[in-house]
Protein backbone atom coordinates (compact mmCIF):
# COMPACT_ATOMS: atom_id res chain seq x y z
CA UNK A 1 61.45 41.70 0.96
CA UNK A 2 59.06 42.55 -1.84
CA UNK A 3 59.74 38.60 -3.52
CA UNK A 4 58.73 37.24 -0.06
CA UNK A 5 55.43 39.09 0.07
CA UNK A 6 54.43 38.34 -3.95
CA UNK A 7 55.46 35.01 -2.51
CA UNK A 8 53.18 35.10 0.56
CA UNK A 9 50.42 36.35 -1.50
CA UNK A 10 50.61 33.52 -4.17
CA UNK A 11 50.87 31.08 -1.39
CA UNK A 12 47.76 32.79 0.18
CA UNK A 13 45.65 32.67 -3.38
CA UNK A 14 46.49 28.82 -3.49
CA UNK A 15 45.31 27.70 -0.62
CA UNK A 16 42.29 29.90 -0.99
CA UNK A 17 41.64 27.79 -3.83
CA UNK A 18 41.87 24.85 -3.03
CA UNK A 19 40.41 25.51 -0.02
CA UNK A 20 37.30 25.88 -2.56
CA UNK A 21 37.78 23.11 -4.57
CA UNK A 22 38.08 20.96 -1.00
CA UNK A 23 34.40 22.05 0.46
CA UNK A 24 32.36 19.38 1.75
CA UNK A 25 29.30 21.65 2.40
CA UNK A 26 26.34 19.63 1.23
CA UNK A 27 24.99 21.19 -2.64
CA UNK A 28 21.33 22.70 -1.58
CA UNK A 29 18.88 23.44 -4.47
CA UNK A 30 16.14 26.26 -3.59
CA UNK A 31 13.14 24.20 -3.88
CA UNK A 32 9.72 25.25 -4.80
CA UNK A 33 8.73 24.09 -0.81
CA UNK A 34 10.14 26.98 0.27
CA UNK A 35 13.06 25.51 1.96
CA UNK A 36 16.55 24.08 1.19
CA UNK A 37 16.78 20.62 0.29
CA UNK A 38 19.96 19.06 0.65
CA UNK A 39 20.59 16.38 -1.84
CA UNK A 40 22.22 13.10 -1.60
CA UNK A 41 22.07 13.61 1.65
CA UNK A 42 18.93 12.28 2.77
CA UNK A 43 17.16 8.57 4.06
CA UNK A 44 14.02 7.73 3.32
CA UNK A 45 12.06 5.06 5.72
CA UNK A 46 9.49 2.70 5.00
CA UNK A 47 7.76 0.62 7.32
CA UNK A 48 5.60 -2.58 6.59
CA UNK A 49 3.93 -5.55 7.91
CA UNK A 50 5.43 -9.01 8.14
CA UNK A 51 5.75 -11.86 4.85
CA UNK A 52 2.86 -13.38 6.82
CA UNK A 53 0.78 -10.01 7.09
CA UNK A 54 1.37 -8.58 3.60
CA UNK A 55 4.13 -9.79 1.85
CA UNK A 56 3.40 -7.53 -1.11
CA UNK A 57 4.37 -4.58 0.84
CA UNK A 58 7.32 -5.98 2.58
CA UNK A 59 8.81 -7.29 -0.90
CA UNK A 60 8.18 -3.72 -2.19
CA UNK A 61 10.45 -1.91 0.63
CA UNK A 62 12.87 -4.83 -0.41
CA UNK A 63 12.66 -3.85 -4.04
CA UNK A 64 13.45 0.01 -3.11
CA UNK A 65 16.51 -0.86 -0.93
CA UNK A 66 17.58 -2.78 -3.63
CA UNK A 67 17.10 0.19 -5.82
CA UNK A 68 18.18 3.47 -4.16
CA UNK A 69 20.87 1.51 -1.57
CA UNK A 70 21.45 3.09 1.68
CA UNK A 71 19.06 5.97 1.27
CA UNK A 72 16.08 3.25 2.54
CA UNK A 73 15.91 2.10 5.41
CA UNK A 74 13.06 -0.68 6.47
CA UNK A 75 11.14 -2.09 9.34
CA UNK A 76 8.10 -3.21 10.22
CA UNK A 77 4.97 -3.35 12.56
CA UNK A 78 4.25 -6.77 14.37
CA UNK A 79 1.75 -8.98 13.26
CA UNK A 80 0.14 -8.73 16.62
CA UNK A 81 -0.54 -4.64 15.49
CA UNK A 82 -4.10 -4.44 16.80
CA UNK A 83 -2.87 -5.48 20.22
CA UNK A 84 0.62 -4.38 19.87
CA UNK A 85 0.53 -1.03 19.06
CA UNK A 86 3.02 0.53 20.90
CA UNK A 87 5.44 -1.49 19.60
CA UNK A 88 4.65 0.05 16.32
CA UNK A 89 4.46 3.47 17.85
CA UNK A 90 8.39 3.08 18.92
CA UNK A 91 9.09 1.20 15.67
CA UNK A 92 8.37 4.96 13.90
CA UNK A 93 9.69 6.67 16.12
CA UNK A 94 12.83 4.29 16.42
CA UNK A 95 13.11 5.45 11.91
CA UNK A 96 12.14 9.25 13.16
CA UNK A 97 15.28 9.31 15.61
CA UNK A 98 17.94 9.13 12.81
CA UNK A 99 18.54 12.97 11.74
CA UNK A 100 19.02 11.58 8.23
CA UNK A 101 15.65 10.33 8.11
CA UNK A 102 13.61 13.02 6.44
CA UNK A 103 10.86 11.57 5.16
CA UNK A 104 8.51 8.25 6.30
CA UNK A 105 6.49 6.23 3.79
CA UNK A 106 3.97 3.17 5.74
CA UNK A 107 1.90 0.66 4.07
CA UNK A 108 -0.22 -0.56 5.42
CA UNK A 109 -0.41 1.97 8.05
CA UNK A 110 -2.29 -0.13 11.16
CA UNK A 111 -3.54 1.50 14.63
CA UNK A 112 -1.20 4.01 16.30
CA UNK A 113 0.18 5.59 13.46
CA UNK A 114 -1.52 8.76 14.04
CA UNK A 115 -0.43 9.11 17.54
CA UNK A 116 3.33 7.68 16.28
CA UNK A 117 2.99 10.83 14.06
CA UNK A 118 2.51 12.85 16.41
CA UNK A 119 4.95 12.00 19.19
CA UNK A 120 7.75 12.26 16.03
CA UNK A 121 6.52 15.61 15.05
CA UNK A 122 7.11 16.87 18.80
CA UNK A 123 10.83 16.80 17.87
CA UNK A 124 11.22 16.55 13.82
CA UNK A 125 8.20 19.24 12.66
CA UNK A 126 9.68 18.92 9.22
CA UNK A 127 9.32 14.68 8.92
CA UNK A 128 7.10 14.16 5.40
CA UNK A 129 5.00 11.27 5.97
CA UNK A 130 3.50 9.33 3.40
CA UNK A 131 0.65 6.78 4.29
CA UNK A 132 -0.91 3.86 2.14
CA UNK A 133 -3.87 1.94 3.42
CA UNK A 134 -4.09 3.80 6.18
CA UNK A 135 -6.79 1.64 9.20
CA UNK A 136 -7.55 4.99 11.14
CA UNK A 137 -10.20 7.08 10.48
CA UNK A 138 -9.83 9.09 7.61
CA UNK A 139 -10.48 12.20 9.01
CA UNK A 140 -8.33 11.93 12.20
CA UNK A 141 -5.21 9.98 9.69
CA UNK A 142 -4.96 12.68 6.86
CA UNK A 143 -4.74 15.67 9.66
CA UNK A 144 -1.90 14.09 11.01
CA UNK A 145 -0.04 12.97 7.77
CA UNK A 146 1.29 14.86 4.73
CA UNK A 147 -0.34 12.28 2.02
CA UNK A 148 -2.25 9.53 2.21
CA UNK A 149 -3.07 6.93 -0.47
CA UNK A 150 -5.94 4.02 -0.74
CA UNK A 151 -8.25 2.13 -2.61
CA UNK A 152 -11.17 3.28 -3.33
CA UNK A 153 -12.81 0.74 -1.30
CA UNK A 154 -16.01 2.26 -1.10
CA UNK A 155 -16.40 3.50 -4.73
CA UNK A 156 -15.09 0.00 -5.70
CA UNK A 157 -18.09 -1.67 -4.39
CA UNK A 158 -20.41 -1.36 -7.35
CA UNK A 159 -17.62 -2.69 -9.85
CA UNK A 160 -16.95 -6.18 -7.41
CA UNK A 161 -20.59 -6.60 -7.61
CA UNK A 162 -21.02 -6.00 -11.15
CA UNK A 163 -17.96 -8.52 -11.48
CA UNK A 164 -19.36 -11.00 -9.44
CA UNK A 165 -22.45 -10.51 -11.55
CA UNK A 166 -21.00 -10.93 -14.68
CA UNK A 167 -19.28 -14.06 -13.80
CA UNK A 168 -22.71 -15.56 -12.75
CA UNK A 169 -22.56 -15.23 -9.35
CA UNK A 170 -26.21 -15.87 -7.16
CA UNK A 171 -24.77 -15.56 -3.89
CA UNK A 172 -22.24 -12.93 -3.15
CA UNK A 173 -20.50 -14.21 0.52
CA UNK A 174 -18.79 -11.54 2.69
CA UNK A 175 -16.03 -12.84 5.13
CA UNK A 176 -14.50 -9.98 7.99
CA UNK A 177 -14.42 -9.50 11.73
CA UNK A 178 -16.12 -6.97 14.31
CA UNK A 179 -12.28 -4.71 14.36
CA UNK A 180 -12.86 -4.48 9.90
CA UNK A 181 -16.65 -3.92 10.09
CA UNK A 182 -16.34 -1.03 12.70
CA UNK A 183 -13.86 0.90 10.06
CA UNK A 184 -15.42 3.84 8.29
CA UNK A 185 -14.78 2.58 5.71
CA UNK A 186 -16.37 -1.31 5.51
CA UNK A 187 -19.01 0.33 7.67
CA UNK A 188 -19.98 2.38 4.71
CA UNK A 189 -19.02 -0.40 2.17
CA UNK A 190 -21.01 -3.12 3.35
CA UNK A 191 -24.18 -1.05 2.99
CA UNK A 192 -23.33 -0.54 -0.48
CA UNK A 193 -22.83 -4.31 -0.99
CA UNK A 194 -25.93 -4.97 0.18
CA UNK A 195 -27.46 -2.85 -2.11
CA UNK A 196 -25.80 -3.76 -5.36
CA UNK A 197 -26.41 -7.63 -4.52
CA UNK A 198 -30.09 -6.42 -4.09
CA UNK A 199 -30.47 -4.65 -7.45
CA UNK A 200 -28.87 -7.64 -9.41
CA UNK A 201 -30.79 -10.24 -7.44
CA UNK A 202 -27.52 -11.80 -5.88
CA UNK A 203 -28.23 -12.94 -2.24
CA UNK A 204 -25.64 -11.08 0.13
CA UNK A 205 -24.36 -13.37 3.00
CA UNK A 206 -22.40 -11.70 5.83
CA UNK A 207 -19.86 -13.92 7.65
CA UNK A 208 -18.01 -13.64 11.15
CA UNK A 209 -14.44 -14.86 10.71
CA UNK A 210 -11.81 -15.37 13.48
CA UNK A 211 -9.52 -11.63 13.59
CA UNK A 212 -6.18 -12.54 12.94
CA UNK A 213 -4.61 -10.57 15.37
CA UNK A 214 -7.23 -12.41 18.14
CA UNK A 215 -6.27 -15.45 20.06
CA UNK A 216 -6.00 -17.66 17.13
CA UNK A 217 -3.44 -15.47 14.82
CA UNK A 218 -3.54 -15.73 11.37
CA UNK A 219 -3.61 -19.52 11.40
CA UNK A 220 -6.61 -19.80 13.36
CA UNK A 221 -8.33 -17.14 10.37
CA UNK A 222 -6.84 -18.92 7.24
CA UNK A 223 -8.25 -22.16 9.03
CA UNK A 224 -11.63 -20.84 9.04
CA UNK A 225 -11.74 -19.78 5.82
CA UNK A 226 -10.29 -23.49 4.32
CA UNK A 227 -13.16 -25.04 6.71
CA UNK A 228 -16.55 -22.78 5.55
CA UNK A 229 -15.60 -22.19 2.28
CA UNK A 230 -16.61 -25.60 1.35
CA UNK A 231 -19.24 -24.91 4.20
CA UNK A 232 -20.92 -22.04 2.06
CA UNK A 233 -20.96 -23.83 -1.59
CA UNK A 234 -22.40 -27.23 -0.32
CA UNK A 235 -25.28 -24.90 1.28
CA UNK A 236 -25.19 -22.21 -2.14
CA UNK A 237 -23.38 -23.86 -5.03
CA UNK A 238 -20.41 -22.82 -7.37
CA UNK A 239 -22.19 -19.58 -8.67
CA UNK A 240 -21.27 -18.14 -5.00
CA UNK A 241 -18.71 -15.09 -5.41
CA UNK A 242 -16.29 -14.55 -1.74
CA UNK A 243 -15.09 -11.45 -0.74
CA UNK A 244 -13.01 -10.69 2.25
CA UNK A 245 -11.63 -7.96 3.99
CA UNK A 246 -8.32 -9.32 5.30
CA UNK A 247 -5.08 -10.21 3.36
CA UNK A 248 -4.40 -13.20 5.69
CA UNK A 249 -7.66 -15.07 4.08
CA UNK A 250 -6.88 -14.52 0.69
CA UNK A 251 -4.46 -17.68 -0.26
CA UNK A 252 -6.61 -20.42 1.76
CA UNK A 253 -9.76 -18.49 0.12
CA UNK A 254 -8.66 -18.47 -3.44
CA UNK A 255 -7.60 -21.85 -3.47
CA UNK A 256 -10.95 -23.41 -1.94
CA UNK A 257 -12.71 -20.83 -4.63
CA UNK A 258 -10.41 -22.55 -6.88
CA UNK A 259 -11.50 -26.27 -6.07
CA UNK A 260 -15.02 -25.65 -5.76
CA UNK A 261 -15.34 -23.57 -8.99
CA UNK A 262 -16.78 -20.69 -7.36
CA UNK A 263 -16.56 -16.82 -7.76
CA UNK A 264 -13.52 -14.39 -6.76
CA UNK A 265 -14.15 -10.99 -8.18
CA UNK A 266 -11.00 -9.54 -6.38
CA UNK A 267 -8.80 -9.67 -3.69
CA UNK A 268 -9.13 -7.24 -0.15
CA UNK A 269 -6.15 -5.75 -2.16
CA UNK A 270 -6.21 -6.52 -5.67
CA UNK A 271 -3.20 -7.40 -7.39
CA UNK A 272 -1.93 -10.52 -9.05
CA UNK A 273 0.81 -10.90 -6.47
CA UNK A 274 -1.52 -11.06 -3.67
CA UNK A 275 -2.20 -14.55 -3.06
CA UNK A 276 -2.97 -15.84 -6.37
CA UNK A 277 0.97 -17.23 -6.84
CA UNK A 278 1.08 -18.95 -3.82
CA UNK A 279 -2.26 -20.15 -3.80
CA UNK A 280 -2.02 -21.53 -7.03
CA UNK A 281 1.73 -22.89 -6.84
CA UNK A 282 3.26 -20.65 -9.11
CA UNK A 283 6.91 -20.03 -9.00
CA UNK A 284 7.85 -16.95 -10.11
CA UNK A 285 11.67 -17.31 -11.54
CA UNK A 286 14.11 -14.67 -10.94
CA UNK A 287 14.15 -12.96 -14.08
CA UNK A 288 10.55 -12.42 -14.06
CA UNK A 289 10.02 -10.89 -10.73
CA UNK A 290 8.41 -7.81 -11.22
CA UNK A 291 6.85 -8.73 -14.61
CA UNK A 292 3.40 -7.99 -14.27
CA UNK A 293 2.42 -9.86 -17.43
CA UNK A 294 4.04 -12.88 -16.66
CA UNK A 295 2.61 -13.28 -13.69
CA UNK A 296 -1.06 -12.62 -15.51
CA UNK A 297 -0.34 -14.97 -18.41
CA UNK A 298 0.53 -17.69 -15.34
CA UNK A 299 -2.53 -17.63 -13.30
CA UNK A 300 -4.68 -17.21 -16.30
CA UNK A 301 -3.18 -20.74 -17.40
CA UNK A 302 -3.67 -22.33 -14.20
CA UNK A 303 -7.08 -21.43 -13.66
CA UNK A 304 -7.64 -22.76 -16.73
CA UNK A 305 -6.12 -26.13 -16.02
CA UNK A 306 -9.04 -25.61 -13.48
CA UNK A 307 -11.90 -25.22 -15.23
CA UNK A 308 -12.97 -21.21 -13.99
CA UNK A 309 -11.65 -19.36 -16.79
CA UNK A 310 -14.20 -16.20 -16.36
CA UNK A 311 -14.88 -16.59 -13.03
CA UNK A 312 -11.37 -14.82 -11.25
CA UNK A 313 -10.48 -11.64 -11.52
CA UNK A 314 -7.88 -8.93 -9.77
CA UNK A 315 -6.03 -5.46 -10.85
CA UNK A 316 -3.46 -5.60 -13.03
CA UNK A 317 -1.65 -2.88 -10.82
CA UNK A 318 -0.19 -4.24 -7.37
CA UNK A 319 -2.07 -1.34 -4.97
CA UNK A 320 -0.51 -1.57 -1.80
CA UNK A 321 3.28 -2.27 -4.10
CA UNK A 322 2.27 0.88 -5.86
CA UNK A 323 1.24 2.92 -2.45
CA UNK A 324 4.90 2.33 -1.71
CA UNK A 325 6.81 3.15 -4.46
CA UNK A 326 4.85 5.88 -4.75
CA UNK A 327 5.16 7.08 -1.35
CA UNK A 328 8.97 6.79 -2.13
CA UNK A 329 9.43 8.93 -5.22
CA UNK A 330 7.05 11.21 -4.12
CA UNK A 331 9.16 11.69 -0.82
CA UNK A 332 12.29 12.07 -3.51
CA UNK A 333 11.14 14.95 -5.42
CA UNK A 334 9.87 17.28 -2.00
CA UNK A 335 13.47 16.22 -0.49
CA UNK A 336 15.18 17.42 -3.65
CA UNK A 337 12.80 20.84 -3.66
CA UNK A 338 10.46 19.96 -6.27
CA UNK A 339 7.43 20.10 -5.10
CA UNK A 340 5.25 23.25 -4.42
CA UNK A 341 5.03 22.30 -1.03
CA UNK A 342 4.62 19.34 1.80
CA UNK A 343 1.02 18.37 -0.73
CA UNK A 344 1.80 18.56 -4.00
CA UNK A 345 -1.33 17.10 -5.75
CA UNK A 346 0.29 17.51 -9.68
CA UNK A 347 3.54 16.48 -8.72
CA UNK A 348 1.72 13.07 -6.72
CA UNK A 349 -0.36 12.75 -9.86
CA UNK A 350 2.72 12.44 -12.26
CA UNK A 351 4.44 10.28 -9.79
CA UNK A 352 1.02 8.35 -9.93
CA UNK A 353 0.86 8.22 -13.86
CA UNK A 354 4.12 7.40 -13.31
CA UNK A 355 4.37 4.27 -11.62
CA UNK A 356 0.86 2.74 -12.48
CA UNK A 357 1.17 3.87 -15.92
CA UNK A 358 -0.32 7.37 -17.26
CA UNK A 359 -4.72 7.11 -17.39
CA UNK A 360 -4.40 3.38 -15.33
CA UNK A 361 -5.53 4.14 -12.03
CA UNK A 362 -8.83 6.41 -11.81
CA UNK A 363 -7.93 8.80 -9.00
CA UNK A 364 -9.84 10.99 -6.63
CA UNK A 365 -10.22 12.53 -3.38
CA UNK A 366 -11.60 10.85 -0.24
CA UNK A 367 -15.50 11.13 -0.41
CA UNK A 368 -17.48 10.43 1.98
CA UNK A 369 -21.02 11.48 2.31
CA UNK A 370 -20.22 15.42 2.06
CA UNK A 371 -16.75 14.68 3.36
CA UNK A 372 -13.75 15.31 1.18
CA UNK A 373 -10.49 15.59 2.67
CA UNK A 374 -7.73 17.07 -0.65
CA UNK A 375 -4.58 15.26 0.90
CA UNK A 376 -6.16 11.60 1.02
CA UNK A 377 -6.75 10.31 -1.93
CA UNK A 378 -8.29 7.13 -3.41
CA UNK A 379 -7.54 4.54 -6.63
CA UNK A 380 -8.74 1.92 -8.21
CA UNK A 381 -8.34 0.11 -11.82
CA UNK A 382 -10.83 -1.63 -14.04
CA UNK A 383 -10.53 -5.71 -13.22
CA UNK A 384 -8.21 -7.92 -15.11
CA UNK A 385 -10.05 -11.00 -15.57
CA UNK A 386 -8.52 -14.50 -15.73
């Protein structure tokens, strides 16, 4: 009797242990959020525009499925957004409705992502978004979000001019749409252009162009722009610098700048991705995708096979690419409990220093007149110049 209950016992001890060494619990770190964060365990969703509305940020939520696998999962907003924006609204919450989905990272974030927010929130509180390039008002966006990242655009303005300037620019056209100029943002901006093109003597020229979410699409816009370019430098002359708002103009307006010998001081979001390959027929080969100096040392030599060395400029660090990834590893570390919380402004700043490369971006709070809003927060880089 006693040998079957030492055997009983030993039996029980075994399968104790193994019971152990068998648990499929999830491993939970205590994070410094204040909550358990399961790891490996945990999708991360990114939402873009289209190849034809910003190709930059599509190929960048490529480039992080490629990198993390399964944990990503894409979509994107229609090109249509302005008019279309419940389709975007159920797009979000379409990401928001898988459970595994814990955080959401959009660039460029268009119309109806606040309210998108929102409805999500109703039933997933804890969803971490992450915003880049956000169109709503800044206000309104970064009380509904958890982070949200841009370009300076407003602080930029006196560094385009003084580019423009520098390259010899006399006329300094501006190319946008009623829906951009009604933006806090460009409503503030445009001012400022204005003023800058004053002070240097640089005539500032305002410009209606089709909106390519109107009637027309993006066509209709890029269209436009290959028609008045010429328009504007038979009327001004080659010392004319362009600026537009829009990423749809940028590849028909860099290559008319291009044959007319005119002025780009930047793109409407400057990186030497945006436009400037396809615009000037450059074919990036698979082995170089991604290297940022290639792609530099290319357009420099084509627009020098064109004569406007000096006069074309961009970032060297892709803004809306970086929002992204950004948004992504950021989203990483408060999933895996290290952050101090849903706004974690040293651990975004690393992350920051971290993808753009440490002191490359200058980096500050939203500022507008006595408006400053701590979890929205602005970039921009000194100008690469071709």
């Amino acid at each position: 009797m006693k040998r079957k209950l030492s055997l009983l016992l030993v039996l029980v001890m075994v399968f104790a242990v193994l019971a152990g060494c068998r648990s499929t619990e999830p491993a939970v770190t205590e994070g410094g959020n204040g909550a358990e964060a399961e790891t490996n365990t945990y999708k991360i969703g990114i939402m873009t525009g289209t190849v034809s509305q910003g190709e930059e940020e599509f190929r960048m939520a490529e480039n992080m499925k490629a990198k993390y696998g399964d944990m990503i999962v894409t979509t994107t907003y229609p090109d249509n957004f302005a008019s279309e924006t419940e389709t975007t609204i159920s797009n979000i919450i379409a990401l928001a409705s898988d459970p595994d989905v814990k955080a959401i990272v959009i660039c460029q974030a268009p119309g109806g992502v606040a309210a998108a927010i929102d409805k999500v929130r109703e039933t997933r509180p804890e969803m971490l978004f992450v915003l880049g390039t956000a169109h709503e008002d800044p206000e309104i966006i970064s009380s509904k979000a958890d982070v949200v990242l841009g370009l300076d655009a407003i602080q930029a303005a006196l560094p385009i001019v003084e580019r423009a300037h520098e390259a010899g620019a006399k006329t300094f056209i501006h190319y946008s749409f009623p829906r951009h100029l009604s933006s806090v943002t460009n409503s503030a901006r445009v001012p400022l252009f204005q003023k800058y093109c004053e002070e240097r003597g640089i005539k500032f020229v305002s410009v209606i162009a089709p909106d390519p979410t109107g009637d027309s699409g993006v066509a209709g816009t890029q269209q436009f722009i290959l028609e008045d370019v010429p328009r504007q430098l038979a009327e001004y002359g080659p010392d004319t610098a362009f600026f537009g708002t829009n990423c749809a103009m940028m590849e028909p307006l860099i290559k008319q700048i291009m044959a007319g010998g005119a002025i780009m001081p930047q793109q409407c979001c400057p990186s030497p991705y945006h436009a400037y390959p396809a615009a000037l027929n450059i074919s990036i080969p698979e082995d170089k995708q991604g290297d940022i100096d290639y792609i530099i040392e290319q357009i420099g030599q084509k627009v020098a096979e064109g004569g406007n060395s000096g006069r074309m400029s961009t970032y060297r660090m892709p803004m809306n690419m970086a929002f992204i990834e950004i948004g992504v590893e950021y989203s990483r570390l408060f999933l895996e409990g290290q952050t101090d919380g849903r706004m974690d402004e040293a651990a975004l700043r690393s992350v920051i220093d971290q993808v753009a490369g440490e002191g490359v971006a200058t980096v500050d709070y939203y500022r507008l007149n006595d408006v400053v809003i701590e979890n929205n927060f602005r970039m921009y880089c000194a100008h690469t110049v071709f």
